[in-house]
Protein backbone atom coordinates (compact mmCIF):
# COMPACT_ATOMS: atom_id res chain seq x y z
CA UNK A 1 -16.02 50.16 129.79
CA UNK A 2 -13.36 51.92 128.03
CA UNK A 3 -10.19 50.93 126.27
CA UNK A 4 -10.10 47.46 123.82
CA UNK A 5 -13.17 45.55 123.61
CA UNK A 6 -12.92 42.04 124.49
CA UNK A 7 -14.82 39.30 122.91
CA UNK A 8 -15.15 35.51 123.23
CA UNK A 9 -14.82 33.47 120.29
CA UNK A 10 -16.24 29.96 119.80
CA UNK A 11 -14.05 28.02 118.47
CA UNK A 12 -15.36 25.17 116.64
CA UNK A 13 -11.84 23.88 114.94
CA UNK A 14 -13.10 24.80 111.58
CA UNK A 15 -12.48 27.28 108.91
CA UNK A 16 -15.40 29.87 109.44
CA UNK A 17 -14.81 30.11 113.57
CA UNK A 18 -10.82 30.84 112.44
CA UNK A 19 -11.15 33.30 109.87
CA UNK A 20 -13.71 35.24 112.26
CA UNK A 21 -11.22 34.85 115.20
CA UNK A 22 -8.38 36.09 113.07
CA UNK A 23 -10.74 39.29 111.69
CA UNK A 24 -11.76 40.19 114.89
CA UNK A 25 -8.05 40.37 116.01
CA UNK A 26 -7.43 42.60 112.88
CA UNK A 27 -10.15 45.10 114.02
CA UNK A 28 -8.36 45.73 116.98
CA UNK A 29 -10.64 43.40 119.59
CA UNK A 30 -9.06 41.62 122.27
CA UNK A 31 -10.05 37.69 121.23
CA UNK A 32 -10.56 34.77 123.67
CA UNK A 33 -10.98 31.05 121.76
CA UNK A 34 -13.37 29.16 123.67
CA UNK A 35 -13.88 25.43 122.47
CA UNK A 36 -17.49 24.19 124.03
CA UNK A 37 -16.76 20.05 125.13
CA UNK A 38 -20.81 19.10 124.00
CA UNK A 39 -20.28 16.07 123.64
CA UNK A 40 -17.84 13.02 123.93
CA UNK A 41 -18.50 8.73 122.05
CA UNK A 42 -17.81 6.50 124.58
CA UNK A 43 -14.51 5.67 122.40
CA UNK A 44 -13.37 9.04 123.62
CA UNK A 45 -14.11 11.09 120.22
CA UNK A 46 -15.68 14.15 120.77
CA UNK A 47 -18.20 15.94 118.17
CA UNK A 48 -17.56 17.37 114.88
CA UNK A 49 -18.85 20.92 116.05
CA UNK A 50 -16.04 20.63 119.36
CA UNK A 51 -12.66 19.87 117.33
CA UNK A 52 -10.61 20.91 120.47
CA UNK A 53 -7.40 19.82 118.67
CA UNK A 54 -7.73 21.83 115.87
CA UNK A 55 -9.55 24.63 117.89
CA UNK A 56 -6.05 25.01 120.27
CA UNK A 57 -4.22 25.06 117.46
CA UNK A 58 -5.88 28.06 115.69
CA UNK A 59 -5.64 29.73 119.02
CA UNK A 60 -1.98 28.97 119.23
CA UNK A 61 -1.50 30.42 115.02
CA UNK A 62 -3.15 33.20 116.40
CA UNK A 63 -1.48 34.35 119.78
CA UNK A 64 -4.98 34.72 121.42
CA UNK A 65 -5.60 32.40 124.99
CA UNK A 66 -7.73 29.47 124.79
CA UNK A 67 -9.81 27.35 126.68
CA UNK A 68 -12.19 24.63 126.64
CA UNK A 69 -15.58 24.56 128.47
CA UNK A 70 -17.29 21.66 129.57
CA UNK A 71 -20.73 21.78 128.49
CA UNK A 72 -21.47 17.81 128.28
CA UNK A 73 -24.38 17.78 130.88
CA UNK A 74 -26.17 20.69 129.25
CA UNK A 75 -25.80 19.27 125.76
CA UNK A 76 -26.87 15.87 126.92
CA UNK A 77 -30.73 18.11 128.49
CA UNK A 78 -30.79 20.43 125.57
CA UNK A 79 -29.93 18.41 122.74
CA UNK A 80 -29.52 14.96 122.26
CA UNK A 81 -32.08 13.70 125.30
CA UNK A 82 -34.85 15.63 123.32
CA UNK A 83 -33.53 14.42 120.07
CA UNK A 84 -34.21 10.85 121.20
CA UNK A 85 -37.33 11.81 122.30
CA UNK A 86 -38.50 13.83 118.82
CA UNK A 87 -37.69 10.71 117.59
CA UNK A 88 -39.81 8.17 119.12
CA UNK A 89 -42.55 10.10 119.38
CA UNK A 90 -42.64 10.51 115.24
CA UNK A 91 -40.85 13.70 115.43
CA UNK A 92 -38.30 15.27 113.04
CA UNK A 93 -35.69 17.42 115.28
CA UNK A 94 -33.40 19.64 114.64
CA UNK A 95 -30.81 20.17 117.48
CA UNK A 96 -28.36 22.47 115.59
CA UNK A 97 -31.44 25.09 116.40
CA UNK A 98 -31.54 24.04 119.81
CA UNK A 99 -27.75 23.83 120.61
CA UNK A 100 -27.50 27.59 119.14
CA UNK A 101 -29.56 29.01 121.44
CA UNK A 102 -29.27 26.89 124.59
CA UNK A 103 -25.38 25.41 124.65
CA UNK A 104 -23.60 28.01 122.16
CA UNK A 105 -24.91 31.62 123.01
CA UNK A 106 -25.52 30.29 126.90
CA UNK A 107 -22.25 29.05 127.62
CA UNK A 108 -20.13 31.64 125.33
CA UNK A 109 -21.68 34.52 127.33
CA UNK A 110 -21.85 32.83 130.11
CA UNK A 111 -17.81 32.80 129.81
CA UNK A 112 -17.97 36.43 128.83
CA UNK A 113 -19.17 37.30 131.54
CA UNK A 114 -16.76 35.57 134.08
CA UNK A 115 -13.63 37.18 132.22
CA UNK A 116 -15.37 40.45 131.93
CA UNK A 117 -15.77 40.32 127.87
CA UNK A 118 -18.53 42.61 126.08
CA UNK A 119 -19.29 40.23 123.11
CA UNK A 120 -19.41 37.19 121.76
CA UNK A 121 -18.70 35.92 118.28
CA UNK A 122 -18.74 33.20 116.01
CA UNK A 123 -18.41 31.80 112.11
CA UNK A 124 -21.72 31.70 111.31
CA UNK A 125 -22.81 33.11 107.89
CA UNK A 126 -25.42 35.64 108.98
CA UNK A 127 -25.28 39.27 109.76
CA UNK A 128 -26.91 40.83 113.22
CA UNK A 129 -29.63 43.95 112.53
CA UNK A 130 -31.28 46.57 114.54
CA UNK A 131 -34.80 47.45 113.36
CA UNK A 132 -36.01 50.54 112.96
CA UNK A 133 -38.28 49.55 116.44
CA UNK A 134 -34.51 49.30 118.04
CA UNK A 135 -35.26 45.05 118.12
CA UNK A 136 -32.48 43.08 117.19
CA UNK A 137 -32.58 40.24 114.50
CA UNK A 138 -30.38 38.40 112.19
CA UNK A 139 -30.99 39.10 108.57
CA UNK A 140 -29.75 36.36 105.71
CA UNK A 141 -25.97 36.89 104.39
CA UNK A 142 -24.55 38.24 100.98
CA UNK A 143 -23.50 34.63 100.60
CA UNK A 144 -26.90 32.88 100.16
CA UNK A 145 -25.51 29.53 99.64
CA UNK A 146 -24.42 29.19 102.88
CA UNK A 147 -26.77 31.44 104.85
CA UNK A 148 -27.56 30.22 108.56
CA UNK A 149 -30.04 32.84 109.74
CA UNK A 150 -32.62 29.55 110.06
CA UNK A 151 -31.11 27.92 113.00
CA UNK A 152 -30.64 31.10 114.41
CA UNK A 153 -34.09 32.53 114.89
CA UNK A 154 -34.33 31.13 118.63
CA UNK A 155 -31.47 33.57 119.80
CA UNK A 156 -32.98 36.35 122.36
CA UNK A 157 -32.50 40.09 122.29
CA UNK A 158 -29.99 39.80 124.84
CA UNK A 159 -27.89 36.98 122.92
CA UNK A 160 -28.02 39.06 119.63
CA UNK A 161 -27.35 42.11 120.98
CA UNK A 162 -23.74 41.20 122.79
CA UNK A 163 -22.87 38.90 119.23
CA UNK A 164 -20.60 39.25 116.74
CA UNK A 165 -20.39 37.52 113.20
CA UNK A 166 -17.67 38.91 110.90
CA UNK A 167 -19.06 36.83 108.13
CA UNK A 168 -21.80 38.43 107.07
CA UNK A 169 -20.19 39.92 104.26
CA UNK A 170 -17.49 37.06 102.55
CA UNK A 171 -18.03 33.90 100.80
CA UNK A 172 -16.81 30.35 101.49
CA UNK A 173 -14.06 31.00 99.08
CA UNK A 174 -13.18 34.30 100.38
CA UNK A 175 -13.16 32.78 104.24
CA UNK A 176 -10.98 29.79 102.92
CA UNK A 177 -8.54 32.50 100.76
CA UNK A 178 -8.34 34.78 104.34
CA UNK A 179 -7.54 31.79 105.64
CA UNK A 180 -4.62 30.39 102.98
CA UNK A 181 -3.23 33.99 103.22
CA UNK A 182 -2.89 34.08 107.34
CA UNK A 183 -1.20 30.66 107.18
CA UNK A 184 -3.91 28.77 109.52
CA UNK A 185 -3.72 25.02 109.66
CA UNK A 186 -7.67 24.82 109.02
CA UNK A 187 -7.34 26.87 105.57
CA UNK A 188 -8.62 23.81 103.80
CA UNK A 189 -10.90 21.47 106.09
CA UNK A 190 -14.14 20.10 105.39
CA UNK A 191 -16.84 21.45 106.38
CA UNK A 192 -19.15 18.47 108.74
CA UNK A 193 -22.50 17.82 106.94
CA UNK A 194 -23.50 15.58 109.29
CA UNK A 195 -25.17 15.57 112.67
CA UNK A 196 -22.46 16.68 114.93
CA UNK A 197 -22.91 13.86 117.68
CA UNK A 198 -23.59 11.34 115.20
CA UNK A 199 -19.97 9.85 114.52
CA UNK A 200 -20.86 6.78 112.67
CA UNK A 201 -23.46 4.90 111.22
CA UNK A 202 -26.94 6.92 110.96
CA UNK A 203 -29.21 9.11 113.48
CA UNK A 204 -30.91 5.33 114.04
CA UNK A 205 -27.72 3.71 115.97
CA UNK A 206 -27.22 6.55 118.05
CA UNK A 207 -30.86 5.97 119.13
CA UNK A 208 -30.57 2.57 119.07
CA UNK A 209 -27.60 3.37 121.33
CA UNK A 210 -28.92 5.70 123.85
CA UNK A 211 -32.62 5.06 124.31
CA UNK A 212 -33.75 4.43 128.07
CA UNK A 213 -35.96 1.43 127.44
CA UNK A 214 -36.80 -0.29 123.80
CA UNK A 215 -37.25 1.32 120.81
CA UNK A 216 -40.98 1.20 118.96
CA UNK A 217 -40.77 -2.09 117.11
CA UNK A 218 -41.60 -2.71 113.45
CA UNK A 219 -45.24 -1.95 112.24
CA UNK A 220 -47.28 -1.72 109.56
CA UNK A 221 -47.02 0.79 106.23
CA UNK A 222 -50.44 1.88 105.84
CA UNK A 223 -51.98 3.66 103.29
CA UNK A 224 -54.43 6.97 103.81
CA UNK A 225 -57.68 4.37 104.26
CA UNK A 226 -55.30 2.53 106.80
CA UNK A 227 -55.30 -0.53 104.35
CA UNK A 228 -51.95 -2.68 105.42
CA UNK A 229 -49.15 -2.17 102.50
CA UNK A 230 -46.34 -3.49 104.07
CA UNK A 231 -44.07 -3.53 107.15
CA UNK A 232 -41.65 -1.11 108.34
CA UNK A 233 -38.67 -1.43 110.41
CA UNK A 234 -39.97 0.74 113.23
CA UNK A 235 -40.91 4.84 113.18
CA UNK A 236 -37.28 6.09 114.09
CA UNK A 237 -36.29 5.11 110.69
CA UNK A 238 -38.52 7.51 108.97
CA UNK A 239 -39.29 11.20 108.55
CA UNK A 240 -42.54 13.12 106.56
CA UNK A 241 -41.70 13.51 102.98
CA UNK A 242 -38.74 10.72 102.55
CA UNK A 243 -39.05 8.38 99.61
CA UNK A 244 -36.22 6.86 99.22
CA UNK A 245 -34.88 3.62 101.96
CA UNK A 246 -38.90 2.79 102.26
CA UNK A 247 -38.03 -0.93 100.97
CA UNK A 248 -41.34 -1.28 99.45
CA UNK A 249 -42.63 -0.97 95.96
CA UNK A 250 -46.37 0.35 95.64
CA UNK A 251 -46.25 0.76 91.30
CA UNK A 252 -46.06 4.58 92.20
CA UNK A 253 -43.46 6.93 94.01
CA UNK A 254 -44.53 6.68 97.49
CA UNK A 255 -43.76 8.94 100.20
CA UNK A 256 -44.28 8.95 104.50
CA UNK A 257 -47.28 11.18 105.08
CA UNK A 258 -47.49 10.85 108.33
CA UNK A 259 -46.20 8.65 111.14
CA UNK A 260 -48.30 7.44 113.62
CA UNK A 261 -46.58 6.43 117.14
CA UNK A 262 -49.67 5.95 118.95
CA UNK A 263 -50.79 2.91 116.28
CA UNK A 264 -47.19 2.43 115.18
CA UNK A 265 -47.82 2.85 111.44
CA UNK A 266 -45.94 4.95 109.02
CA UNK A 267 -48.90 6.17 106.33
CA UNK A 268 -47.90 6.31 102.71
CA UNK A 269 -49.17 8.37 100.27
CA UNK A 270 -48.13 9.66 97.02
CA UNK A 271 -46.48 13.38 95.96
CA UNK A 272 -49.73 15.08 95.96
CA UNK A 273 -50.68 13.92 99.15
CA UNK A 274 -47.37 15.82 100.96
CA UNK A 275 -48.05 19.32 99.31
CA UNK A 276 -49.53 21.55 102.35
CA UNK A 277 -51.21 24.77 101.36
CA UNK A 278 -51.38 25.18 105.88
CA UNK A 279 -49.54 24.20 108.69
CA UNK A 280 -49.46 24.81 112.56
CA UNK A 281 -46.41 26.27 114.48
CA UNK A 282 -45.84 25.86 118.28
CA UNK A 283 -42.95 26.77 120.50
CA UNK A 284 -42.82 30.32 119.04
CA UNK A 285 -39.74 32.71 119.27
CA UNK A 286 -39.92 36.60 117.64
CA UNK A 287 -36.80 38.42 116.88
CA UNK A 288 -37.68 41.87 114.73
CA UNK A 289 -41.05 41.93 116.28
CA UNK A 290 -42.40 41.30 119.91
CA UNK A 291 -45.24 38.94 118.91
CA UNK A 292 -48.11 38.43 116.74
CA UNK A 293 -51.60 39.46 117.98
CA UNK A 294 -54.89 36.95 118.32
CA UNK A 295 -56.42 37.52 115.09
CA UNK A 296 -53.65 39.35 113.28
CA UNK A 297 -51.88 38.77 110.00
CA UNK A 298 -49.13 39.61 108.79
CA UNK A 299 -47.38 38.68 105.56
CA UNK A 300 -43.99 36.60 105.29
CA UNK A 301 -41.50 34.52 103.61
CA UNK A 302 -41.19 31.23 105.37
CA UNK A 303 -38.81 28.24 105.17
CA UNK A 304 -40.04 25.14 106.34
CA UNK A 305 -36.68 23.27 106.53
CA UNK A 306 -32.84 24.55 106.49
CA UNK A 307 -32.68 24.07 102.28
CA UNK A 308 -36.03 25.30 101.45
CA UNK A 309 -36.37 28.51 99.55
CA UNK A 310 -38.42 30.59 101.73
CA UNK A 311 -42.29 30.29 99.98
CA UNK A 312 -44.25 33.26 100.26
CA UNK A 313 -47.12 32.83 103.04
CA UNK A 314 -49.81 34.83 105.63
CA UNK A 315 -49.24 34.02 109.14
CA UNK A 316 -52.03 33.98 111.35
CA UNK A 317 -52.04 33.88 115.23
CA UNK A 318 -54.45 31.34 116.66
CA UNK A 319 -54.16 30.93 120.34
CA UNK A 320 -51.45 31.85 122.79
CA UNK A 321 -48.76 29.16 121.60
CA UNK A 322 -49.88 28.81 117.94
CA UNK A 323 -49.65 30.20 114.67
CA UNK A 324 -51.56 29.28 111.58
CA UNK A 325 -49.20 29.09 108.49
CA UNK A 326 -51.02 29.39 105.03
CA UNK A 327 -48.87 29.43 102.07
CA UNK A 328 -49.90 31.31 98.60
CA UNK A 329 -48.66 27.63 96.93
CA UNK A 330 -48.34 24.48 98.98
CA UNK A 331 -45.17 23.26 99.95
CA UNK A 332 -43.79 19.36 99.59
CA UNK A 333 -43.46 17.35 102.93
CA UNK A 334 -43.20 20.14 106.16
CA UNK A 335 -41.85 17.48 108.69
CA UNK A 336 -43.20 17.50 112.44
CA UNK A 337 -40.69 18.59 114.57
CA UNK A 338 -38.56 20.81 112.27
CA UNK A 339 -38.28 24.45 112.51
CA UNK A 340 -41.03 26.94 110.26
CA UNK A 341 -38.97 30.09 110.28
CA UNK A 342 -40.50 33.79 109.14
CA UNK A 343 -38.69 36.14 107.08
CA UNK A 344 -39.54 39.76 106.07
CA UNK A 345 -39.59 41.15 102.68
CA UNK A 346 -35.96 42.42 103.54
CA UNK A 347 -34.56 38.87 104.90
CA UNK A 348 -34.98 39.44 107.79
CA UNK A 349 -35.94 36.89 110.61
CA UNK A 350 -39.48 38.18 112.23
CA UNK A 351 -39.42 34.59 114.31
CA UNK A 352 -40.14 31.27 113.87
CA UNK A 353 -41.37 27.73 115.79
CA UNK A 354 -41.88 24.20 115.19
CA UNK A 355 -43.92 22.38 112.94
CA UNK A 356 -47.03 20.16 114.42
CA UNK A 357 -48.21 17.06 113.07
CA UNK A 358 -51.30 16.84 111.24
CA UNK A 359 -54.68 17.28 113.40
């Protein structure tokens, strides 16, 4: 296709989806603001990640069309049905890493391709390689701080290689100067810490709220012998590695080891006993390479949640669907459900899955 490119722009109503709209538009690209509807409270407020308000404005600062795509009943199968479900089953999710792949990139080029647009883009702080093997991955940002490459890593060759991300290069100070200078509205917005869908109270009320059936009850704190500490107030209201908010005193910091639908007991232990020198990873997605073979391994920097300095470790392929993990120095509290994600020597993303529970 000759002439101006044109490429699709999610929208999000914040700062970093702006400034890459309004850079785009600089390079000469012909930019469409999408806003993806994911999800709406039953008060009528609508996500943190789906400002549509703020998103139509932007579009409006910058002269480019915009529209809003509802993606509610996709959001509702990808995301936050599944995040329930992590959840009572002792699970830690993560549904930004879900929502990337199967609501953002899906829906974005799904619009691209209706309006006859090459690429898509968004704000995300990561920058889009091609191997020498001609793969495509994402490879951590100059900005480290605020690099997203980990909830990227389930993004297919297709997705990457029709994405743009003007980012890779600036700061959150330089985005939010770009954005003083071009007079948009968003210049100084917060940035949302918080699960997107979870508008008040904690990740427990919306559970509370949305669960088909009743939730696991209270149960007992065990320790590692299975000798009766305490009571807790039911397994959605804990994670692997938390200490704090356990409402019980033990004489010693203690931490959740493991929790344990099946009996419905959250085991305690103390800080030595959530260092893992090995962990399993399911659910596996490459990016710079195809795959890992049976028997294989291959070096790598892993993080084992989205603020974790990557820890230096040997990956090891043990059946079809799983990969060994073993790190040179054990690592505190790797939380079933969460995403393990690989990196190369160059920070680059080699792949990634999700964390198992303890055999």
């Amino acid at each position: 296709m000759g002439g101006i490119s044109r490429v699709v722009v999610g929208l999000s109503g914040g700062v970093d989806s702006a400034v890459a709209a309004y850079l785009l538009k600089k390079q000469g690209y012909q930019v469409i603001g999408v806003t993806l509807r994911t999800w709406q409270a039953e008060s009528g407020a609508y996500s943190r990640c789906c400002d549509i308000s703020d998103a139509r404005r932007t579009a409006m600062q910058l002269d480019i069309p915009f529209y809003n795509v509802n993606s509610l009943p996709e959001f509702k199968e990808h995301v936050t049905e599944p995040f329930v479900k992590a959840y009572l089953s002792g699970l830690t999710p993560n549904p930004c890493v879900a929502c990337n792949k199967h609501i953002k990139w899906e829906r974005l080029l799904s619009f691209a391709d209706e309006i006859n647009a090459e690429y898509v883009a968004t704000g995300h702080y990561a920058r889009i390689v091609r191997t020498e093997s001609g793969r495509y991955t994402v490879k951590q940002a100059a900005y480290a701080a605020k690099d997203q490459t980990y909830m990227l890593y389930q993004l297919s060759q297709e997705q990457l290689s029709r994405t743009l991300m003007p980012l890779a290069d600036l700061t959150k100070e330089e985005v939010r100067e770009i954005a003083k200078k071009a007079g948009l509205y968003v210049a100084d917005k917060q940035d949302s810490q918080e699960i997107c869908f979870v508008l008040d109270g904690g990740y427990a009320d919306y559970i509370d709220a949305h669960v088909e059936g009743k939730l696991p009850p209270p149960g007992d704190f065990v320790d590692e012998e299975g000798k009766v500490l305490g009571k807790h107030k039911g397994i959605i209201h804990y994670t692997v590695g938390q200490r704090k908010g356990l409402g019980i005193a033990l004489g010693y910091p203690a931490y959740v080891k493991r929790i344990d639908p099946e009996n419905n007991t959250v085991v305690l232990g103390n800080e030595d006993s959530v260092m893992k020198s090995r962990i399993l990873v399911r659910d596996l997605d490459f990016m710079s390479i195809e795959g890992i073979e049976k028997g294989e391994k291959i070096k790598a920097f892993v993080k084992i949640r989205y603020h974790h300095a990557a820890s230096d470790a040997y990956l090891e392929r043990i059946d079809d669907n799983t990969i060994s993990v073993a790190f040179d120095k054990p690592v505190k509290a790797p939380a079933p459900g969460q995403s393990a994600v690989f990196y190369d020597s160059e920070k680059r993303v080699i792949g990634g899955g999700i964390i198992q529970p303890d055999i």
